[in-house]
C-alpha atoms as a PDB file:
ATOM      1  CA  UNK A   1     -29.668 -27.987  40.020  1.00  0.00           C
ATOM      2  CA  UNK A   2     -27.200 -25.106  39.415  1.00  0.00           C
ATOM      3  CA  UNK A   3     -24.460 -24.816  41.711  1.00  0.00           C
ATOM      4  CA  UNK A   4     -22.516 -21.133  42.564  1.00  0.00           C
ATOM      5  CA  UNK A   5     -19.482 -20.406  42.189  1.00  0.00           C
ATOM      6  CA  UNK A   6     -17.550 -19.545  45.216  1.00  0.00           C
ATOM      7  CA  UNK A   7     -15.323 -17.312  43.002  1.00  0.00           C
ATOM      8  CA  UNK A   8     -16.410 -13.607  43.018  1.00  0.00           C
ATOM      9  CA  UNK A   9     -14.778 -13.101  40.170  1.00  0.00           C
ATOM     10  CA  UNK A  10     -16.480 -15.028  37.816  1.00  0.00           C
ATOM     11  CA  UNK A  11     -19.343 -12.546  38.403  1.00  0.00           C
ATOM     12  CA  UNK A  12     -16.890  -9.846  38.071  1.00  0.00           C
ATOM     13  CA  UNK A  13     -17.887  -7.510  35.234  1.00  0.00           C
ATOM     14  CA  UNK A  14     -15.111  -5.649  35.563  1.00  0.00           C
ATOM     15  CA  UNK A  15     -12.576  -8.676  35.724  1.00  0.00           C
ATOM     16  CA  UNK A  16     -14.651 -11.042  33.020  1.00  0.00           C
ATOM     17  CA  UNK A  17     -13.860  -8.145  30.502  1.00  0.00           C
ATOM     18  CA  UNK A  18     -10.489  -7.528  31.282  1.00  0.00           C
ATOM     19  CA  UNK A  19      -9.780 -11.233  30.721  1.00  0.00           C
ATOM     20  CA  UNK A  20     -12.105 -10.954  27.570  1.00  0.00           C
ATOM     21  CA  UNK A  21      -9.395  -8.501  25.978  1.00  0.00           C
ATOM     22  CA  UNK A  22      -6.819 -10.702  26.820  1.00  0.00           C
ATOM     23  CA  UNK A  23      -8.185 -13.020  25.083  1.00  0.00           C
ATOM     24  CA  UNK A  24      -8.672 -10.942  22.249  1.00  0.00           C
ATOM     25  CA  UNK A  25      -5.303  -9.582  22.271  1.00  0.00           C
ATOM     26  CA  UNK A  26      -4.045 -12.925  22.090  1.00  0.00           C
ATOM     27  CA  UNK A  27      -6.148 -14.381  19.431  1.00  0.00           C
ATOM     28  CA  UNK A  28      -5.712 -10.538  17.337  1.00  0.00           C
ATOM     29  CA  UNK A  29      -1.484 -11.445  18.200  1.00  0.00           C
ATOM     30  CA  UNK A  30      -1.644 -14.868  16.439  1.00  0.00           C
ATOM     31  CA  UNK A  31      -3.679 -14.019  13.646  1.00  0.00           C
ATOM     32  CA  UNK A  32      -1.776 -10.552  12.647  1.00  0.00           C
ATOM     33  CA  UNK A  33       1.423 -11.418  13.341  1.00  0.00           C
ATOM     34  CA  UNK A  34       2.426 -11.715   9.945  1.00  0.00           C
ATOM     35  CA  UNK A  35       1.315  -7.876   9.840  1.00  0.00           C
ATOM     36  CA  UNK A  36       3.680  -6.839  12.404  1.00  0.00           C
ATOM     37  CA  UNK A  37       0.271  -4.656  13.969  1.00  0.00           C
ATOM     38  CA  UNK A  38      -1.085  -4.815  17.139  1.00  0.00           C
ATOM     39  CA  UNK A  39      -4.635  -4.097  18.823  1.00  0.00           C
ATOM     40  CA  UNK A  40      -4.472  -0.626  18.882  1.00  0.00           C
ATOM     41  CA  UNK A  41      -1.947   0.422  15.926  1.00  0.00           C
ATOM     42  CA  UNK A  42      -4.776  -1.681  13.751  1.00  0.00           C
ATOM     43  CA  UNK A  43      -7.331   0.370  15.192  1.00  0.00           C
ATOM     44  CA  UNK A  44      -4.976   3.848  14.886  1.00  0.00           C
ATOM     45  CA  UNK A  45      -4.739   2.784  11.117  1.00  0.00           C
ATOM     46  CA  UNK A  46      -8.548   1.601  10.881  1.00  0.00           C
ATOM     47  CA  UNK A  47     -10.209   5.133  12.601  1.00  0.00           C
ATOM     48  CA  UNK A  48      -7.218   7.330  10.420  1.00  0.00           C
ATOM     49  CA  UNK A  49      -8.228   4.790   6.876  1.00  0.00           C
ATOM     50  CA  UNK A  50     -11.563   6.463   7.379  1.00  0.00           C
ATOM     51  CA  UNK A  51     -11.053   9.950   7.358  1.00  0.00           C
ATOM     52  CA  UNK A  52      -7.524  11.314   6.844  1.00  0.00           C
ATOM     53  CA  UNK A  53      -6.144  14.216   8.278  1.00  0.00           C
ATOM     54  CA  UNK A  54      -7.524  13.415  11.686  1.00  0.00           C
ATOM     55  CA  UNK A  55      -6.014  15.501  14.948  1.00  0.00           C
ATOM     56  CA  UNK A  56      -4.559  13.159  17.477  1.00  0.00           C
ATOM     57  CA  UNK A  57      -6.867  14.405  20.035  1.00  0.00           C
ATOM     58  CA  UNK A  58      -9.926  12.776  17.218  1.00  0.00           C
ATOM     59  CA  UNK A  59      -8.187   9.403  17.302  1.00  0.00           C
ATOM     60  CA  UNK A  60      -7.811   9.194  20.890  1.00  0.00           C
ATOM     61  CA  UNK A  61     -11.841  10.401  20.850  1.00  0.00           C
ATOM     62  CA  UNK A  62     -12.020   7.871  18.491  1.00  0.00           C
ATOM     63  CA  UNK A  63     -10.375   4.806  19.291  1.00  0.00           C
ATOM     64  CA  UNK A  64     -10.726   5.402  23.169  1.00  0.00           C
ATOM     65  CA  UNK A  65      -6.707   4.959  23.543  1.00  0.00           C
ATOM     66  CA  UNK A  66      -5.371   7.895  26.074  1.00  0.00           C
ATOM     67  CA  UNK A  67      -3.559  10.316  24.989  1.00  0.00           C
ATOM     68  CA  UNK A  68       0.227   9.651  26.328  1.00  0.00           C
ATOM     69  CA  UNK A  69      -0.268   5.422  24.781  1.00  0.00           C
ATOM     70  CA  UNK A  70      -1.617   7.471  21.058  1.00  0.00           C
ATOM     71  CA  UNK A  71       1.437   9.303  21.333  1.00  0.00           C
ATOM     72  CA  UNK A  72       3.808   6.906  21.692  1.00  0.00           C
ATOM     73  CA  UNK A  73       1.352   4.759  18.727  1.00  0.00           C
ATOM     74  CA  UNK A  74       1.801   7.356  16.403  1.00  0.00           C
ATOM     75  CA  UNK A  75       5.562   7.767  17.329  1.00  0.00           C
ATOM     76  CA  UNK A  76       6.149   3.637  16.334  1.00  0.00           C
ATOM     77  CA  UNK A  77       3.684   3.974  13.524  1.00  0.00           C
ATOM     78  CA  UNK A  78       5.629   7.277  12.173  1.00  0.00           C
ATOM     79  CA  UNK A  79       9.059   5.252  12.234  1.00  0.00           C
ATOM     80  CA  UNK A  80       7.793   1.806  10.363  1.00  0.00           C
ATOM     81  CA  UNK A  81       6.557   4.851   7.787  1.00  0.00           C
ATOM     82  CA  UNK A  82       2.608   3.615   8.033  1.00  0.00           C
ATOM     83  CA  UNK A  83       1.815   6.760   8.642  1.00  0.00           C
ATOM     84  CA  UNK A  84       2.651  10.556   8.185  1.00  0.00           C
ATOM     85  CA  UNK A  85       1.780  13.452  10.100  1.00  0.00           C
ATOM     86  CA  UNK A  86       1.869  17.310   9.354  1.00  0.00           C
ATOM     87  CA  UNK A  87       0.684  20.435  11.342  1.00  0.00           C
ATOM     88  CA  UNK A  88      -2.920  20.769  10.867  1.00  0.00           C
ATOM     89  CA  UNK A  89      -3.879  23.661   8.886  1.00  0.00           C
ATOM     90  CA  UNK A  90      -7.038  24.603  11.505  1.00  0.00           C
ATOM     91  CA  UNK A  91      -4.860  24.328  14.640  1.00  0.00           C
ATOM     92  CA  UNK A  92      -0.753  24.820  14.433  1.00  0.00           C
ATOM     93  CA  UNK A  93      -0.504  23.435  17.404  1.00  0.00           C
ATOM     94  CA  UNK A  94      -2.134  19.662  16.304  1.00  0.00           C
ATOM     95  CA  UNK A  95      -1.329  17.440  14.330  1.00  0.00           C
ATOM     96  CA  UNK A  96      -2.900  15.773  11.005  1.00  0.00           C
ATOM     97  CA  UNK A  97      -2.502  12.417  10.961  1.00  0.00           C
ATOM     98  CA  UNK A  98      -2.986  10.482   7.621  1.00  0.00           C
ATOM     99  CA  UNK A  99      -2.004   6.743   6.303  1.00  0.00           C
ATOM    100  CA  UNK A 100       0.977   6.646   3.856  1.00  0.00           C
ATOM    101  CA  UNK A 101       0.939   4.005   0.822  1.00  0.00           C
ATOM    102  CA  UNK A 102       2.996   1.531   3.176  1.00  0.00           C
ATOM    103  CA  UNK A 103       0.326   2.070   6.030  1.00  0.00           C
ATOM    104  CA  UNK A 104      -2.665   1.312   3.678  1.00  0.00           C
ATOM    105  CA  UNK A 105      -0.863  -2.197   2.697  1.00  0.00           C
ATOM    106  CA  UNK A 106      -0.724  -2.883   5.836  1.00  0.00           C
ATOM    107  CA  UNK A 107      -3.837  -2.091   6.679  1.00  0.00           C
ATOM    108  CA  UNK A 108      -5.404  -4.075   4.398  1.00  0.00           C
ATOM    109  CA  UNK A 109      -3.346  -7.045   4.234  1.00  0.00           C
ATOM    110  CA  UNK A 110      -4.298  -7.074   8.349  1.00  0.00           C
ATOM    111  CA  UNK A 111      -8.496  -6.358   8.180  1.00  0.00           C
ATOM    112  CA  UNK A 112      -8.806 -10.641   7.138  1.00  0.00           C
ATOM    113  CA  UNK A 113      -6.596 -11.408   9.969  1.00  0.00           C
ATOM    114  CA  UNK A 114      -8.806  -9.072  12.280  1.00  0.00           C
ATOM    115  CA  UNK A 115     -11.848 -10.063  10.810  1.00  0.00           C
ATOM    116  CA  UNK A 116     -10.370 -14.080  11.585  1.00  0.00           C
ATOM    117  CA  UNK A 117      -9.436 -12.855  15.492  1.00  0.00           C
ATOM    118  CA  UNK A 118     -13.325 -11.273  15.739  1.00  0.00           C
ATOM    119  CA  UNK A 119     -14.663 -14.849  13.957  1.00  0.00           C
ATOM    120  CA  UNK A 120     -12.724 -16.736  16.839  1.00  0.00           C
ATOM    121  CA  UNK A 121     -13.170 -14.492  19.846  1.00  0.00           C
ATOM    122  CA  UNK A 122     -17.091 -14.942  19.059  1.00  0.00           C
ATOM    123  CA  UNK A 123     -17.063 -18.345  17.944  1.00  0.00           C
ATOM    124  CA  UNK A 124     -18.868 -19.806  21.093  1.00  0.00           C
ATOM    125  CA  UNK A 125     -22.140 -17.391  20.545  1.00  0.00           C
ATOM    126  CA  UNK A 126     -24.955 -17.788  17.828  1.00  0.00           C
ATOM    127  CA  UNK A 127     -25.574 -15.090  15.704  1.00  0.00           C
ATOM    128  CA  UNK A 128     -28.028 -13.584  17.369  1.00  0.00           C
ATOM    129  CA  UNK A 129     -25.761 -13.647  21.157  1.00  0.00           C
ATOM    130  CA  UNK A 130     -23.134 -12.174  19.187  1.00  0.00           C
ATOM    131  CA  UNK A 131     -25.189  -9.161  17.718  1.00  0.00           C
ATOM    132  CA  UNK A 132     -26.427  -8.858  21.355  1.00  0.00           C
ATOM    133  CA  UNK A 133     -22.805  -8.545  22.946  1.00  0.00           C
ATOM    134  CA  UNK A 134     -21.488  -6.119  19.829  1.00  0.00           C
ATOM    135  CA  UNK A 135     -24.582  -3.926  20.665  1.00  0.00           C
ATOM    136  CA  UNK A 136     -23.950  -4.611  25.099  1.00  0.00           C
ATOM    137  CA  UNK A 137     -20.083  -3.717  24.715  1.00  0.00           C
ATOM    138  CA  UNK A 138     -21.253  -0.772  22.218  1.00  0.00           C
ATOM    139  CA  UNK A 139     -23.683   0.578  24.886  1.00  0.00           C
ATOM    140  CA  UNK A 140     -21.246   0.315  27.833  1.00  0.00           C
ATOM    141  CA  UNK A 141     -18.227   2.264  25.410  1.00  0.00           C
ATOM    142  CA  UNK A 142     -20.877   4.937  25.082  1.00  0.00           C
ATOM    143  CA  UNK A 143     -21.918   5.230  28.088  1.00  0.00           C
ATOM    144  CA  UNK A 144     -18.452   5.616  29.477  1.00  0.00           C
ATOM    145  CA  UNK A 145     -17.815   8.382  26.247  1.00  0.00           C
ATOM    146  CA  UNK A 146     -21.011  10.385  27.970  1.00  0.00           C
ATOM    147  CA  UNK A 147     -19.666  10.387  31.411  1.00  0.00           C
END
């Protein structure tokens, strides 16, 4: 016999997923703390590691951060010297965003502490659930870039 839950929000898409980044902030903030990176500078670095030069307005298609948070990313990123930026040559008014030699260390001393964080945020699902909720979360993100 199953018994309900008189708490709405454990039925709470919305609310179960917000707590699930939490989670995976915290578990990404103890295993990449040594790096000095956070969530979304790691994934800044990861989406400029594979194609240089990106606009900022590509990385904030890219990564899904807004605009004003990428900004102020970039700005932190800029002054630890992981990255450098220069006008783009197709638009003078954007800017080119690429990794410097200090930003791909860091980069890639942080993907096994990543990888570690992803390992122990899906640690309670078999292989096969955790294929499943990569491929759920990727069809809700793309749903949400279509709308």
């Amino acid at each position: 016999m199953t018994t309900k839950s008189k708490n709405p929000l454990e039925s709470s898409a919305t609310h179960l997923l917000h707590r699930a980044g939490q989670r995976a902030a915290d578990i990404f903030a103890e295993e990449a703390k040594k790096s000095g990176l956070t969530p979304r500078q790691y994934a800044v670095l990861t989406a400029v590691s594979q194609e240089e030069g990106l606009p900022q307005a590509e990385l904030v298609a890219r990564t899904g951060i807004d605009r004003s948070t990428l900004a102020d990313i970039v700005a932190r990123l800029l002054g630890r010297g992981l990255i450098q930026r220069k006008r783009a040559k197709e638009d003078g008014r954007a800017y080119a965003i690429k990794l410097s030699a200090k930003g791909t260390k860091a980069l890639t001393k942080a993907k096994p502490a990543a990888s570690t964080a992803d390992s122990r945020l899906l640690a309670g699902l078999s292989a096969t659930k955790r294929n499943e909720f990569l491929q759920t979360l990727a069809t809700i993100v793309a749903a949400g870039d279509d709308a």
